[in-house]
C-alpha atoms as a PDB file:
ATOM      1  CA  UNK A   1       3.832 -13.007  13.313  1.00  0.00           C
ATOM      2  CA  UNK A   2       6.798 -10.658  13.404  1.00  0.00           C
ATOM      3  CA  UNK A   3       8.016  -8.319  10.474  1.00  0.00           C
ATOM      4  CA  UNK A   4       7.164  -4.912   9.018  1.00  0.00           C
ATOM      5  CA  UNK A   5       3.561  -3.653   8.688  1.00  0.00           C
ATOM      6  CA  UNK A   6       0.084  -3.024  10.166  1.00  0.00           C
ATOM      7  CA  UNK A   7      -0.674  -6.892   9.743  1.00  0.00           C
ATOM      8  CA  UNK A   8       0.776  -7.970  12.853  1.00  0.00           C
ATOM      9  CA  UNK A   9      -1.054 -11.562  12.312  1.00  0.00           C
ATOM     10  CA  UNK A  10      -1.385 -14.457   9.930  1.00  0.00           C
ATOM     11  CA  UNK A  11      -4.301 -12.948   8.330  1.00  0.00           C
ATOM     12  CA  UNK A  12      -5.747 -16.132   7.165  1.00  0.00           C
ATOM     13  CA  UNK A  13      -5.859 -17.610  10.432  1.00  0.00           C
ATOM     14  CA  UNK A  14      -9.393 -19.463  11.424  1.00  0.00           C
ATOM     15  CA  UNK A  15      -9.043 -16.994  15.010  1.00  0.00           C
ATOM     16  CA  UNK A  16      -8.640 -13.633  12.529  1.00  0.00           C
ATOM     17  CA  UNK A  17     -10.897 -14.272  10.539  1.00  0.00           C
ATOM     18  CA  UNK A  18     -13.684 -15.126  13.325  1.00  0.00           C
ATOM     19  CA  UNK A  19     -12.409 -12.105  15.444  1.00  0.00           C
ATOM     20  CA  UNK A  20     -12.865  -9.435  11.674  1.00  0.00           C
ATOM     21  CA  UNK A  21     -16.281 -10.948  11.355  1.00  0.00           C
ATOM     22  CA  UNK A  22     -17.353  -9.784  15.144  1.00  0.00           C
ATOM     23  CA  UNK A  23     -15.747  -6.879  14.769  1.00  0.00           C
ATOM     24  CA  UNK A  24     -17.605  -5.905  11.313  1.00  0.00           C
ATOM     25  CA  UNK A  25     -21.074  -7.116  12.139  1.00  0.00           C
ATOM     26  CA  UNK A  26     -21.011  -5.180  15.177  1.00  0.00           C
ATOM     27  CA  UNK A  27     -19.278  -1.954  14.030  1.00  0.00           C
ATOM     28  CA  UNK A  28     -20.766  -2.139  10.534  1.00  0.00           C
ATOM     29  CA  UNK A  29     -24.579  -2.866  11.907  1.00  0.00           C
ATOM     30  CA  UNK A  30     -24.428   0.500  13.786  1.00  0.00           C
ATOM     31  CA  UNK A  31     -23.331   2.907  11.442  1.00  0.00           C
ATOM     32  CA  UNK A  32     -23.977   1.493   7.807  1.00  0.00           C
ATOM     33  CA  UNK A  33     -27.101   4.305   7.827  1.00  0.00           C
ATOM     34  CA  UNK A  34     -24.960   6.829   8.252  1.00  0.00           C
ATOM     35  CA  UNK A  35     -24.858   8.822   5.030  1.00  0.00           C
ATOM     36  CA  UNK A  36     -20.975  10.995   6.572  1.00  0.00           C
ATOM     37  CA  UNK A  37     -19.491   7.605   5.665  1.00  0.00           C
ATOM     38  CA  UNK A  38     -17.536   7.935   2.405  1.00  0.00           C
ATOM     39  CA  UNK A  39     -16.608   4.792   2.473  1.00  0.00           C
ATOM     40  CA  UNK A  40     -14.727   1.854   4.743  1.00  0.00           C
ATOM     41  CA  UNK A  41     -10.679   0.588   4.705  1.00  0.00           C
ATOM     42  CA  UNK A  42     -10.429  -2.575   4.990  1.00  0.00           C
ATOM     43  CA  UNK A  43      -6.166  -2.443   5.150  1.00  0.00           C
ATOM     44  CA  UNK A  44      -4.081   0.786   5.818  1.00  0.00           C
ATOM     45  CA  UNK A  45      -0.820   0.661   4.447  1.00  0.00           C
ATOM     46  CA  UNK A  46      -1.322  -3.355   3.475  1.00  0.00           C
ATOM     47  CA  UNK A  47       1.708  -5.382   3.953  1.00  0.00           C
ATOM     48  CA  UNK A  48       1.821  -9.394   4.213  1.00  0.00           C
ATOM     49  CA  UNK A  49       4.323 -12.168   3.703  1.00  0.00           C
ATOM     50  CA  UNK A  50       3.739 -15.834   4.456  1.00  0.00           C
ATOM     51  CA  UNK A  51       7.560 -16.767   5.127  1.00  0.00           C
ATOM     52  CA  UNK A  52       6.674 -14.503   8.585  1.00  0.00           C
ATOM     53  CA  UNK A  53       4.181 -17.018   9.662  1.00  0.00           C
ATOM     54  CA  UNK A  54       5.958 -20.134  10.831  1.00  0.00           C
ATOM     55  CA  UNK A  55       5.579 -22.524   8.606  1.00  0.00           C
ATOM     56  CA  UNK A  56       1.628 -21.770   8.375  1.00  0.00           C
ATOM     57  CA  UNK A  57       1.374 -21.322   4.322  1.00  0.00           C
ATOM     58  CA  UNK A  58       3.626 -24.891   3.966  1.00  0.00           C
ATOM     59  CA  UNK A  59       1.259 -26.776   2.582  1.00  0.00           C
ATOM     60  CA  UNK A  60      -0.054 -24.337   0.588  1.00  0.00           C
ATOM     61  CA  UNK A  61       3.014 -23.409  -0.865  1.00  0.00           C
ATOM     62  CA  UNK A  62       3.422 -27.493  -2.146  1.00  0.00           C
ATOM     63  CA  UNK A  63       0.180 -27.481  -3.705  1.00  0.00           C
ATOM     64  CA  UNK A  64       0.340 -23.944  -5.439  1.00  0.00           C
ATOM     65  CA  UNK A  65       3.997 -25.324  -6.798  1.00  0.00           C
ATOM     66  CA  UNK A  66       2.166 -28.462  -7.616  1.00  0.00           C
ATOM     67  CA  UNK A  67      -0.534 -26.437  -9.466  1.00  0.00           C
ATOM     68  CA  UNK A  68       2.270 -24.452 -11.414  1.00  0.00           C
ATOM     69  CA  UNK A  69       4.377 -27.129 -12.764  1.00  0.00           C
ATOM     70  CA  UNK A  70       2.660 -30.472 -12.711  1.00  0.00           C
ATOM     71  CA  UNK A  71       5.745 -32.583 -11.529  1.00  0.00           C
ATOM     72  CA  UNK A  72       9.165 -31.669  -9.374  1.00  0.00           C
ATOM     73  CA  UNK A  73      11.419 -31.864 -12.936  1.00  0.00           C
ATOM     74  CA  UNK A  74       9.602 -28.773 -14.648  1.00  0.00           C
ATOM     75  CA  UNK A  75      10.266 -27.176 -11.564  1.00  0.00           C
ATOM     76  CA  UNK A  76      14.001 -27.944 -11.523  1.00  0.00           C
ATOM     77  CA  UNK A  77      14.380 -26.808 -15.172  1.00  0.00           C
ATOM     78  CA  UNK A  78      13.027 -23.228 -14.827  1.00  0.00           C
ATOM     79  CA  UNK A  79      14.555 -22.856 -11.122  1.00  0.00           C
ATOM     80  CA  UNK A  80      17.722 -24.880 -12.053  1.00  0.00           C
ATOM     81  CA  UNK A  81      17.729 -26.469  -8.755  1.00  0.00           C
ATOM     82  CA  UNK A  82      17.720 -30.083  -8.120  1.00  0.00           C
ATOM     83  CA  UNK A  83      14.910 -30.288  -5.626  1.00  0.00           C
ATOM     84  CA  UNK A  84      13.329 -34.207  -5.163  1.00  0.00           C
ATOM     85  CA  UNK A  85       9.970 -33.365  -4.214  1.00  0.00           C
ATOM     86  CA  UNK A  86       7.894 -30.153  -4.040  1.00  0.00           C
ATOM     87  CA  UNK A  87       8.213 -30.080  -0.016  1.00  0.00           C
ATOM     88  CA  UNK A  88      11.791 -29.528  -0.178  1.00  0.00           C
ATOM     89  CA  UNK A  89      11.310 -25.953  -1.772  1.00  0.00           C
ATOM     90  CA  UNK A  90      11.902 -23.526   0.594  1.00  0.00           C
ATOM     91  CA  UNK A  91       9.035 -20.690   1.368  1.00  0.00           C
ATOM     92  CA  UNK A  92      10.905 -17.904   1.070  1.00  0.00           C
ATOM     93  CA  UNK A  93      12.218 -15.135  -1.173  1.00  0.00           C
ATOM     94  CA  UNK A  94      15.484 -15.267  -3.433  1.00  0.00           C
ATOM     95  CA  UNK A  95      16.429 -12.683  -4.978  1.00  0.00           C
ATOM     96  CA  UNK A  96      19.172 -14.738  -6.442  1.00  0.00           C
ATOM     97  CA  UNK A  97      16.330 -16.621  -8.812  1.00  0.00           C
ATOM     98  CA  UNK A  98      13.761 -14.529 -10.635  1.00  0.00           C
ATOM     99  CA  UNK A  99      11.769 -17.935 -11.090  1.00  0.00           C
ATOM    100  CA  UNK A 100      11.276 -18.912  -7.449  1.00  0.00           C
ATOM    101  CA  UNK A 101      11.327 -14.806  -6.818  1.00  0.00           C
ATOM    102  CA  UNK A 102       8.249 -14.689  -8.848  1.00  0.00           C
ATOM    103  CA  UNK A 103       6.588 -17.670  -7.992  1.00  0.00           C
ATOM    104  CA  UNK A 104       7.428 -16.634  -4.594  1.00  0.00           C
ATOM    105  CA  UNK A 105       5.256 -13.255  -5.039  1.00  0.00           C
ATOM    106  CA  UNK A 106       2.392 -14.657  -6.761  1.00  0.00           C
ATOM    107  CA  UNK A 107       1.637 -16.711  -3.875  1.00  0.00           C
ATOM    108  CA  UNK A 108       2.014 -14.708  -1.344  1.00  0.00           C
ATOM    109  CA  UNK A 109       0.121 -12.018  -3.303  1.00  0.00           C
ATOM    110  CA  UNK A 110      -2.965 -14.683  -4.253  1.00  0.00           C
ATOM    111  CA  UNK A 111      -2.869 -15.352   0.057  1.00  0.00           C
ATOM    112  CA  UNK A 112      -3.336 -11.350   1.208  1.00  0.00           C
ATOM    113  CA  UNK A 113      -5.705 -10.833  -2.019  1.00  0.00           C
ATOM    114  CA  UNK A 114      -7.871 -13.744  -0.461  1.00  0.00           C
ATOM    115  CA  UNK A 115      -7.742 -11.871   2.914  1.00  0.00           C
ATOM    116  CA  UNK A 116      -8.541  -8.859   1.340  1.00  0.00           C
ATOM    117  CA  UNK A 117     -11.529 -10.373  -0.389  1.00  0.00           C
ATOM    118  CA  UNK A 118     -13.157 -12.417   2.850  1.00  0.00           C
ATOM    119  CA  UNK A 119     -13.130  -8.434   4.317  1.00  0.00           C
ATOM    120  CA  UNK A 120     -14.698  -6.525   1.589  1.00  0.00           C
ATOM    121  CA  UNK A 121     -17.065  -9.693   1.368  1.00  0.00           C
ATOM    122  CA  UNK A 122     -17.926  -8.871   5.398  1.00  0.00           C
ATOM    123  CA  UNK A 123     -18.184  -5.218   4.304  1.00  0.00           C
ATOM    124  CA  UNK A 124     -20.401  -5.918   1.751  1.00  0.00           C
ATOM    125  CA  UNK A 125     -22.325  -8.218   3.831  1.00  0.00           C
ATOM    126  CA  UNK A 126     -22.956  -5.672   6.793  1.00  0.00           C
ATOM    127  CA  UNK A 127     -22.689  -2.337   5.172  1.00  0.00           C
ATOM    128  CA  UNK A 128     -23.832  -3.139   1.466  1.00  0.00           C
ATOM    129  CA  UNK A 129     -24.473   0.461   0.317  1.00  0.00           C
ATOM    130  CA  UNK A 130     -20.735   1.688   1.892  1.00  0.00           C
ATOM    131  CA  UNK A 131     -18.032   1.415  -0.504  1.00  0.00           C
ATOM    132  CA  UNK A 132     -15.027  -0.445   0.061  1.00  0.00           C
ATOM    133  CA  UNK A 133     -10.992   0.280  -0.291  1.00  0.00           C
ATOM    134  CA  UNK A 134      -7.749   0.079   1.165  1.00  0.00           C
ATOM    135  CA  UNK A 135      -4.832   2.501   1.563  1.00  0.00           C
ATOM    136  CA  UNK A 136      -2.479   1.211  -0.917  1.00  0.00           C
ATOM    137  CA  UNK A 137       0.952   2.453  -0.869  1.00  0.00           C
ATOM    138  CA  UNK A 138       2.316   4.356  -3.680  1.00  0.00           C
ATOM    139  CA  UNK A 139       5.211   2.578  -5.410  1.00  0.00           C
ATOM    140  CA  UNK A 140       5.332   3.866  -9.200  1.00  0.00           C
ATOM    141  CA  UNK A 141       8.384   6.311  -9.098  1.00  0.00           C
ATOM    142  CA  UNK A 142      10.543   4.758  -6.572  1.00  0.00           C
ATOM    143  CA  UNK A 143      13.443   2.622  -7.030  1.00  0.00           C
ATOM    144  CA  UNK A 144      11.822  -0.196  -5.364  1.00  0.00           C
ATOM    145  CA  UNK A 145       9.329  -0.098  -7.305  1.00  0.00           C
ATOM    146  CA  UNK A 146       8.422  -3.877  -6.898  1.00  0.00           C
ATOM    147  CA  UNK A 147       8.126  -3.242  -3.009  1.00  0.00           C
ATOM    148  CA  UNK A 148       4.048  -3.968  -4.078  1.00  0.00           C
ATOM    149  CA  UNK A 149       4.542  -6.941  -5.239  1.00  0.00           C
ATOM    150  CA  UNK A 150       7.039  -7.992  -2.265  1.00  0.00           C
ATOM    151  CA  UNK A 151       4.768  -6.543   0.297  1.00  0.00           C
ATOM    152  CA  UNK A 152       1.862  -9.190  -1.117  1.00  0.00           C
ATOM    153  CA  UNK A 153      -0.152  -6.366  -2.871  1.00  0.00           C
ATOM    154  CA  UNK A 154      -0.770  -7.254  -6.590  1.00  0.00           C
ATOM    155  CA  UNK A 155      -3.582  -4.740  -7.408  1.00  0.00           C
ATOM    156  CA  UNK A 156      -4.676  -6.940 -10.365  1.00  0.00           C
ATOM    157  CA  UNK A 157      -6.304  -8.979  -7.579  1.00  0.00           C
ATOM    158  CA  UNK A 158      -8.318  -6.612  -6.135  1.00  0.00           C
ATOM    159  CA  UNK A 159     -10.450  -6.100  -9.326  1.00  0.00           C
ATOM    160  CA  UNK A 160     -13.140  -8.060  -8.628  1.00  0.00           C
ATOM    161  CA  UNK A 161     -14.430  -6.213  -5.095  1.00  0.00           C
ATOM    162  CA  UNK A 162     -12.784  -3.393  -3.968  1.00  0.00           C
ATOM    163  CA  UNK A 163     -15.324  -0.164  -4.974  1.00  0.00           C
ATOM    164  CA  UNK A 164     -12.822   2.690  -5.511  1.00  0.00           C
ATOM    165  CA  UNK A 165      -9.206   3.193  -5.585  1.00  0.00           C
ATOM    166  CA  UNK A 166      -7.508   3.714  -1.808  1.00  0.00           C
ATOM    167  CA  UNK A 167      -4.379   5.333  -2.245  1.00  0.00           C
ATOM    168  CA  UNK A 168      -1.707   6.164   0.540  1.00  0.00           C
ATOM    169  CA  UNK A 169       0.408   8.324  -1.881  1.00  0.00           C
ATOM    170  CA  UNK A 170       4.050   9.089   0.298  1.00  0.00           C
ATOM    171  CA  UNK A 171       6.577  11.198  -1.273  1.00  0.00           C
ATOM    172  CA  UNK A 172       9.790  12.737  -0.286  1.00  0.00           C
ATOM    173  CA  UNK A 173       9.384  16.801  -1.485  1.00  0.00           C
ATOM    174  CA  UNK A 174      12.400  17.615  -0.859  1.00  0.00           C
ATOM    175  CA  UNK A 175      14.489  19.592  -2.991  1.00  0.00           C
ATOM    176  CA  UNK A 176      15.935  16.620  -4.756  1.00  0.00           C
ATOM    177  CA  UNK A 177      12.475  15.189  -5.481  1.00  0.00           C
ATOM    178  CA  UNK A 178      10.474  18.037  -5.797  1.00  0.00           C
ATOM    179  CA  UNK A 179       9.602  17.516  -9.179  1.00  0.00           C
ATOM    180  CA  UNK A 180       9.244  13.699  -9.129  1.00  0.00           C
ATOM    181  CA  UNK A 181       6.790  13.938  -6.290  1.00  0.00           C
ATOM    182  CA  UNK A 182       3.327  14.993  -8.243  1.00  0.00           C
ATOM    183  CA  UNK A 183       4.890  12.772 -11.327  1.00  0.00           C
ATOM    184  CA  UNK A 184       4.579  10.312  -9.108  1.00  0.00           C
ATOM    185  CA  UNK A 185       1.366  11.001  -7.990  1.00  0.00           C
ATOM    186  CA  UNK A 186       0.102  10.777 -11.200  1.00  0.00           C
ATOM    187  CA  UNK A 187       1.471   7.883 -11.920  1.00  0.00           C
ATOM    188  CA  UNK A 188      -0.001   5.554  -9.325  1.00  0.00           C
ATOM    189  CA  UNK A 189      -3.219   6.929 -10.063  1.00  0.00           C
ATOM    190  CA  UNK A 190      -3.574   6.369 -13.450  1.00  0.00           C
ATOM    191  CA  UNK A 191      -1.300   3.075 -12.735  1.00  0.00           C
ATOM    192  CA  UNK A 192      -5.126   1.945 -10.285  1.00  0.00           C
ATOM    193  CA  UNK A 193      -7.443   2.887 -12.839  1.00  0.00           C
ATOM    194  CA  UNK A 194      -6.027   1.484 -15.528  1.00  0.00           C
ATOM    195  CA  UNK A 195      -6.532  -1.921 -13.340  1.00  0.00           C
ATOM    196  CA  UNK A 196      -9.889  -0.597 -11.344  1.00  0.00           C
ATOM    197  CA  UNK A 197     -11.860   1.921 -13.516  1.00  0.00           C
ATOM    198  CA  UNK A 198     -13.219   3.930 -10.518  1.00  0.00           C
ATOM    199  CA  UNK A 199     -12.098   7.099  -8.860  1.00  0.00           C
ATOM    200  CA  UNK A 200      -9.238   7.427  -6.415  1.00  0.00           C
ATOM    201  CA  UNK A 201      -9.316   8.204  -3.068  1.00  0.00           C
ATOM    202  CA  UNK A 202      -6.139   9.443  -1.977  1.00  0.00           C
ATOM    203  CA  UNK A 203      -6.763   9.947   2.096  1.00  0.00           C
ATOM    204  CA  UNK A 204      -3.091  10.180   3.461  1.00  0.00           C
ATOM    205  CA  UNK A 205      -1.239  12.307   1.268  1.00  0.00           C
ATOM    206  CA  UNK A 206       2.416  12.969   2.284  1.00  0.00           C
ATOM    207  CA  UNK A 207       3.519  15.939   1.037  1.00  0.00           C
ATOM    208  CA  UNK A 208       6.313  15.539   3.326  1.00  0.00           C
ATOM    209  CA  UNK A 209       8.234  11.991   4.785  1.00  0.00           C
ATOM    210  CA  UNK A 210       7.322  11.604   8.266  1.00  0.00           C
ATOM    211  CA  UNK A 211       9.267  13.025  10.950  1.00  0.00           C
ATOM    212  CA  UNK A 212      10.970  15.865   8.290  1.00  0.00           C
ATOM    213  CA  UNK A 213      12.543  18.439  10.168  1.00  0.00           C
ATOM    214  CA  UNK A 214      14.139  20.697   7.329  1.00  0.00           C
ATOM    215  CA  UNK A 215      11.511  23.510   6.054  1.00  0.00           C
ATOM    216  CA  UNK A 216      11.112  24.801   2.633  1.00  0.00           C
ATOM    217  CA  UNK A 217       9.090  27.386   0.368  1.00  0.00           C
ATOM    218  CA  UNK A 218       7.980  24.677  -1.843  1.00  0.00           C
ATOM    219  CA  UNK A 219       6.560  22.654   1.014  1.00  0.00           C
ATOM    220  CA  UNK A 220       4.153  25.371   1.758  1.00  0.00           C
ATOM    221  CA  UNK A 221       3.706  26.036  -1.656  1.00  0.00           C
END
């Protein structure tokens, strides 16, 4: 697949998922003694959207739709769209309808969270004493901040396995932002455990955006 991200794959795809489960039971059967291991990331930076996968999550898409509304006319009435059957819905996001927006997101985020779930499963299975995380990007203070949600990462998903909090906190401190920045901060981390009641492990904090070139006191400070 092509588009932004680490996830440069259909991560549901019978040939990833056989490829993560070599990879983990050979890693993961070597070091899960090792007691330096604070714990495992299972995404950095997670980003996923099925529309980026040719065609692959049709079918799903028709059933979750099918799921949601029961028959094509509820669906025309909240989209107000005049679709004749639940295949001619497009997979894709418009940001001109909040309905088909939203239903849009769910699906895509119920797709990674699956992903995410098979890994930490593997992790678990391997390595069952090593917690488990992944680097989620910070998104609170931002003015996109539903990027999360379009990026397939609804954290309310990840409940259910994920150990601790992984945070990948990025900031711009510059002197426009310098007081949002640990605001910010603060806010994504209480925004995890108010959904996952375990500490936060913040391991790539940007104190700076990458590739900054203009120094200031209050960076060093």
């Amino acid at each position: 697949r092509e588009g932004y991200g680490f996830h440069k794959y259909d991560v549901n795809a019978p040939i990833a998922r056989q490829i993560m489960e070599e990879h983990f039971k050979n890693v993961l059967t070597l070091v899960k003694d090792y007691t330096c291991i604070a714990n495992i990331t299972l995404s950095n930076e997670p980003y996923f959207r099925v529309d980026e996968c040719d065609g692959l999550y049709d079918e799903k898409w028709y059933q979750f739709l099918e799921e949601v509304y029961g028959n094509i006319d509820e669906l025309n009435r909240t989209y107000g769209s005049s679709y004749s059957a639940f295949s001619d819905v497009p997979l894709v996001q418009n940001e001109n309808n909040p309905a088909m927006n939203y239903d849009y997101w769910t699906f895509n985020s119920i797709q990674f969270a699956t992903w995410h779930k098979y890994l930490a499963d593997l992790s678990h299975k391997y390595a069952p004493d090593i917690p488990v995380q992944s680097k989620i990007m910070g998104h609170m203070y931002r003015s996109t901040g539903l990027h999360g949600l379009k990026s397939g990462v609804n954290y309310e998903l990840f409940t259910d396995f994920f150990d601790i909090n992984g945070c990948d906190y990025g900031g711009n401190m510059s002197l426009n932002d310098i007081q949002n920045y640990p605001l910010g901060k603060e806010m994504q981390y209480d925004y995890m455990q108010s959904i996952i009641e375990k500490p936060v492990v913040d391991s790539e904090n940007h104190y700076v955006m990458d590739g900054e070139n203009l120094y200031l006191d209050v960076h060093a400070k």
